[in-house]
Protein backbone atom coordinates (compact mmCIF):
# COMPACT_ATOMS: atom_id res chain seq x y z
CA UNK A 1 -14.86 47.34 -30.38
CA UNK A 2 -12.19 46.69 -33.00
CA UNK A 3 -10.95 43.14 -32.01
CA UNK A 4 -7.26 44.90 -32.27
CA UNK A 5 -7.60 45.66 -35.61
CA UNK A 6 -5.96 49.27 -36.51
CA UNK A 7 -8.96 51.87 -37.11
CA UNK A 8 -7.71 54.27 -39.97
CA UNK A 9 -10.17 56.91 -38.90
CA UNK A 10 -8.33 57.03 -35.40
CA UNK A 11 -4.82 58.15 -37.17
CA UNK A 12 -3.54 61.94 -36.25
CA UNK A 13 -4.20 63.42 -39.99
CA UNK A 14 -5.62 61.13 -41.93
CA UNK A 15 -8.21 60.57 -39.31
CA UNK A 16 -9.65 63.43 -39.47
CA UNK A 17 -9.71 64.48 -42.89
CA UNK A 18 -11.50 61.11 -43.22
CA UNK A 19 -14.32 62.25 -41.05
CA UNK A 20 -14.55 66.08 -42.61
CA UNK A 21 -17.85 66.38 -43.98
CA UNK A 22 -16.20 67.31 -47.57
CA UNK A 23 -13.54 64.75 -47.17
CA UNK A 24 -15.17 62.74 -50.64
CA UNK A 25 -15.36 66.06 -52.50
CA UNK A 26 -11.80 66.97 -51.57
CA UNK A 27 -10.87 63.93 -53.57
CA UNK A 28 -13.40 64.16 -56.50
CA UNK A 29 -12.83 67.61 -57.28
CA UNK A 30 -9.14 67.04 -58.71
CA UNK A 31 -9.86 63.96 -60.34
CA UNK A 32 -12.76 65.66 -62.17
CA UNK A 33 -10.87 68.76 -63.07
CA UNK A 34 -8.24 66.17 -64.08
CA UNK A 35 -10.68 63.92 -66.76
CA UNK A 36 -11.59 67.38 -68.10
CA UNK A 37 -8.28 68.13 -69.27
CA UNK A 38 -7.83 64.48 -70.74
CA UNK A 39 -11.01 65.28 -72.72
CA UNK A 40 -9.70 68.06 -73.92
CA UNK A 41 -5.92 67.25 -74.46
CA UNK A 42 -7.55 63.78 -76.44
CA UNK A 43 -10.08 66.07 -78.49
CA UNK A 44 -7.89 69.36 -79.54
CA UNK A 45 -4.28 68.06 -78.17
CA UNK A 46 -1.32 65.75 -80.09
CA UNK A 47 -3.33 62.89 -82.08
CA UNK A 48 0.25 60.81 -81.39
CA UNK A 49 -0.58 58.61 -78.48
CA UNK A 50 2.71 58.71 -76.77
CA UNK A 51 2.24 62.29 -76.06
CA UNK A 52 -1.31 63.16 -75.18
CA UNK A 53 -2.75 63.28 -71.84
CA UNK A 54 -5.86 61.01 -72.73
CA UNK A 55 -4.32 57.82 -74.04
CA UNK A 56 -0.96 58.19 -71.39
CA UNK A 57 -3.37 58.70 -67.99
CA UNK A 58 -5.65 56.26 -69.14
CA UNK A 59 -3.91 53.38 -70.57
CA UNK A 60 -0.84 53.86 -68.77
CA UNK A 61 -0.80 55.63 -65.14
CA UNK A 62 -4.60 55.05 -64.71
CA UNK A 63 -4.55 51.41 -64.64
CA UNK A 64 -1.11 50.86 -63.31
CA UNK A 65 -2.47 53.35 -59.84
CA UNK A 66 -5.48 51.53 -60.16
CA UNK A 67 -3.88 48.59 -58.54
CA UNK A 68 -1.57 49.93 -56.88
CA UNK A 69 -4.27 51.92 -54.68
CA UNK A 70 -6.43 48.57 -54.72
CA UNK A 71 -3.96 46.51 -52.77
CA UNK A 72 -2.84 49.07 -50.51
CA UNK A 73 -6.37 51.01 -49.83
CA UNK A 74 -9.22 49.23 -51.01
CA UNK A 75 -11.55 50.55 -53.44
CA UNK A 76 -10.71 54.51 -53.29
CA UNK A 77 -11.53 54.81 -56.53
CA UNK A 78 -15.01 54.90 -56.20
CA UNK A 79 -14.90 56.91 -52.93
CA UNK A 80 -13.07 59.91 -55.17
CA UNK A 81 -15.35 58.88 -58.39
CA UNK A 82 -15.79 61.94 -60.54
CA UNK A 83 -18.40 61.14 -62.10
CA UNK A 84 -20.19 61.10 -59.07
CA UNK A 85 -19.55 64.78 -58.21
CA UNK A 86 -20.90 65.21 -61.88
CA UNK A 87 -24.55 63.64 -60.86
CA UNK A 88 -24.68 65.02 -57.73
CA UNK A 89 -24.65 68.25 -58.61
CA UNK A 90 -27.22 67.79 -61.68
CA UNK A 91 -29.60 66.73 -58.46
CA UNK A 92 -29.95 69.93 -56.90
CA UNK A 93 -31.96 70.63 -60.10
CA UNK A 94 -33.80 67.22 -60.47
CA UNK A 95 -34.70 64.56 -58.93
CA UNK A 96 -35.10 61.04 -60.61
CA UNK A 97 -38.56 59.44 -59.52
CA UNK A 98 -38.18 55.81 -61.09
CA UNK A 99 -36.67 52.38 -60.03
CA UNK A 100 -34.38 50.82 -61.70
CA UNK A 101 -35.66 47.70 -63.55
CA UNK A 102 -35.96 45.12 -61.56
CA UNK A 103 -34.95 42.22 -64.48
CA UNK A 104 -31.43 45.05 -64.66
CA UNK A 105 -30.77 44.63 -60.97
CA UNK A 106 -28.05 42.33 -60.74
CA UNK A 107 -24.72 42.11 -62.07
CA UNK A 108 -24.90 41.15 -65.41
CA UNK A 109 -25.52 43.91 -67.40
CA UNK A 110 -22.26 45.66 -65.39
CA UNK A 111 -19.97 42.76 -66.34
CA UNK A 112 -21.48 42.63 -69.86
CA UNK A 113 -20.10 46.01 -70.06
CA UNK A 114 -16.84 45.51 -69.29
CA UNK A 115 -16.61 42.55 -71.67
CA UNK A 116 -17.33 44.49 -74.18
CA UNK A 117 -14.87 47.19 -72.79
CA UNK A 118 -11.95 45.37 -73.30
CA UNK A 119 -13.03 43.61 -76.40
CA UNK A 120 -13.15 47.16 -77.81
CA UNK A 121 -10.33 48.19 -76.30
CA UNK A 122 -8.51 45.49 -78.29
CA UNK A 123 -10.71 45.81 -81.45
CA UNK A 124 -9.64 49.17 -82.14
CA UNK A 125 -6.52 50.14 -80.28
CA UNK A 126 -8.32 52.61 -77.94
CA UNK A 127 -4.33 52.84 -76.39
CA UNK A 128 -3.83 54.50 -79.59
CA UNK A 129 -5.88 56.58 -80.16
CA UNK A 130 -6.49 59.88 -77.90
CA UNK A 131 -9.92 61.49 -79.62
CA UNK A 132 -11.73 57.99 -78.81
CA UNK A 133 -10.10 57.47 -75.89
CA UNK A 134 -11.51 61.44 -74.84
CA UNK A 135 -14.87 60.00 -76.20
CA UNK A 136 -14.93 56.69 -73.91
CA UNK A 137 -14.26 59.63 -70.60
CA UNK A 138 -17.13 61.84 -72.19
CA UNK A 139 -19.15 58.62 -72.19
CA UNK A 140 -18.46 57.82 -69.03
CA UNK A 141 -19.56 61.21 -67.59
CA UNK A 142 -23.20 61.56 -69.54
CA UNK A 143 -24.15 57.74 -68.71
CA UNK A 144 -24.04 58.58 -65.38
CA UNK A 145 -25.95 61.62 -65.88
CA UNK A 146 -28.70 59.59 -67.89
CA UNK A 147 -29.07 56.79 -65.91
CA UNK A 148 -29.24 58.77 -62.37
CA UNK A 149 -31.08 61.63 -64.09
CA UNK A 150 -34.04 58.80 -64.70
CA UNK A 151 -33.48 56.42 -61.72
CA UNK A 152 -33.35 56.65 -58.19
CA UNK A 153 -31.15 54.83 -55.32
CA UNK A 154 -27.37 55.45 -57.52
CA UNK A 155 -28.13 52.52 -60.17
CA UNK A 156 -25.54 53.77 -62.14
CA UNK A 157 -22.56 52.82 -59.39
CA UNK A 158 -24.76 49.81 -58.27
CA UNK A 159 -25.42 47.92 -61.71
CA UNK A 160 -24.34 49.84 -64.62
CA UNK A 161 -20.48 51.09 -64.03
CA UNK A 162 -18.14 48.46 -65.23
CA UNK A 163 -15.20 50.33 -63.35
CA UNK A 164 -17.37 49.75 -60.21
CA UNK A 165 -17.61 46.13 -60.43
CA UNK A 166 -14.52 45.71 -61.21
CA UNK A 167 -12.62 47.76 -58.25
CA UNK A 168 -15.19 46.07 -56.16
CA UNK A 169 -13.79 42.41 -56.72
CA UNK A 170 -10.52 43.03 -56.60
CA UNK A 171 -10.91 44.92 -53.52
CA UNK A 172 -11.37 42.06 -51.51
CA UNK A 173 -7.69 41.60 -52.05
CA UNK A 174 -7.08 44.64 -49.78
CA UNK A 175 -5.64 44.45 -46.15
CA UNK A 176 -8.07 47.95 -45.63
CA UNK A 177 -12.03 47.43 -45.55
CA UNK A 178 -15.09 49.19 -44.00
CA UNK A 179 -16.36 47.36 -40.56
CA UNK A 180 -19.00 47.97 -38.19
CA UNK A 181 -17.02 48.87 -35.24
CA UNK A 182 -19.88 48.43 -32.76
CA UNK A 183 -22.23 46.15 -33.74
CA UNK A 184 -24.78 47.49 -30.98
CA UNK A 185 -24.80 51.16 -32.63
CA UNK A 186 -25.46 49.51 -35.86
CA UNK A 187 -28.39 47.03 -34.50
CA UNK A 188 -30.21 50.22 -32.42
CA UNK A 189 -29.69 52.48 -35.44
CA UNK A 190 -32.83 53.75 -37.23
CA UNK A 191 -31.83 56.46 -39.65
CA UNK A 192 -28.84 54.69 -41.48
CA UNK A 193 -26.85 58.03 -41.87
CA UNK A 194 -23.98 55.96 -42.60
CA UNK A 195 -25.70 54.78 -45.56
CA UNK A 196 -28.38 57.83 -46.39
CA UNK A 197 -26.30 60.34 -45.27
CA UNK A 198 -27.30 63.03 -43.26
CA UNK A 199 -27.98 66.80 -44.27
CA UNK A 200 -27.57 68.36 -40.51
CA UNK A 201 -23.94 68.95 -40.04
C-alpha cells in the first residue's frame, strides 16, 4: 500500500533496472572509471585549471549535478558512490573485525570534515589547482579503504564521508524518497535483506 503515491520501481524501464541485482554497480562502475581519469588528467594533464578534467568536473559540473540530481532524485549520489565499489571489492580479500568507536559514532566528526573541506577549499584555491584537486579524489578513495579495511558495519559512509552527510540533508528537499510500502512485510521480516542484502539471487 502506497497511499497513491507514484512507486518509481513500478515504471516500464526504469523499474526494472532499479530492481536488477547489478543495478548499483551499473552506476558505480562509470563514475569510478570516470574519477580515475580526473586523477590522472589532474596529476600528468594541463596544470591550467580551465582546461583539465580534475578542477572542471569537480568544481564546476560536479557540484552544479550535484544539486541538480538532489532535487529531482534524492540522494543518488551515494547509491552510484565509487568509492564504494572501491571497498567492496578490497572485501573479498579481507574482512574488517572491529567496531567503530563508539565516542566517533555520531555526526560530528563527518561535519568537522566538511568544515574543514571548504575552509581548505578557500585557503588554497583547490578550484585552481588540478594536481591537489587529483590528490583530494585519491584521498577520498584510500580513506575509504582504511577506514572499512579496519571497521565493520560501512563507518566510512555512516560517520566519516563528508559528501555523505551532506547529500543526506539536503535530500530531504527531494519530492523522491525510500518508503516501506507495506508496513506488515516490514514488521514480519526477520532477515532484513533490504538492509543486509542477500547473497542468493
Amino acid at each position: 500500500m502506497n497511499n497513491g503515491a507514484f512507486d518509481l520501481l513500478r515504471a516500464p524501464l526504469l523499474g526494472r533496472l532499479l530492481r536488477w541485482r547489478h543495478a548499483r554497480t551499473f552506476f558505480q562502475v562509470p563514475l569510478l572509471l570516470l574519477s580515475v581519469l580526473m586523477i590522472l588528467h589532474g596529476f600528468f594533464g594541463p596544470t591550467l585549471a580551465p582546461k583539465n578534467l580534475a578542477t572542471t568536473l569537480t568544481w564546476v559540473h560536479f557540484r552544479g549535478a550535484l544539486v541538480l540530481i538532489l532535487l529531482v532524485a534524492g540522494n543518488f549520489f551515494c547509491f552510484a558512490c565509487p568509492f564504494v565499489l572501491v571497498r567492496d571489492f578490497a572485501r573479498r580479500f579481507f574482512r574488517p573485525v572491529r567496531n567503530f568507536p563508539r565516542y566517533l559514532r555520531n555526526k560530528w566528526l563527518s561535519v568537522s570534515l566538511l568544515i574543514a573541506g571548504l575552509f581548505v577549499y578557500e585557503l588554497f584555491d583547490l578550484w585552481s589547482s588540478p594536481w591537489w584537486t587529483a590528490l583530494l579524489i585519491g584521498s577520498y578513495f584510500v580513506a575509504a579503504l582504511v577506514v572499512d579495511g579496519f571497521f565493520k558495519h560501512a563507518s566510512f559512509c555512516k560517520f566519516v564521508c563528508p559528501i555523505g552527510q551532506f547529500n543526506f540533508l539536503a535530500a530531504t528537499l527531494s519530492p523522491l524518497e525510500v518508503k516501506v510500502r507495506d508496513q506488515a512485510v516490514c514488521t514480519s521480516c526477520r532477515t532484513k535483506d533490504c538492509i543486509k542484502g542477500r547473497r542468493d539471487p
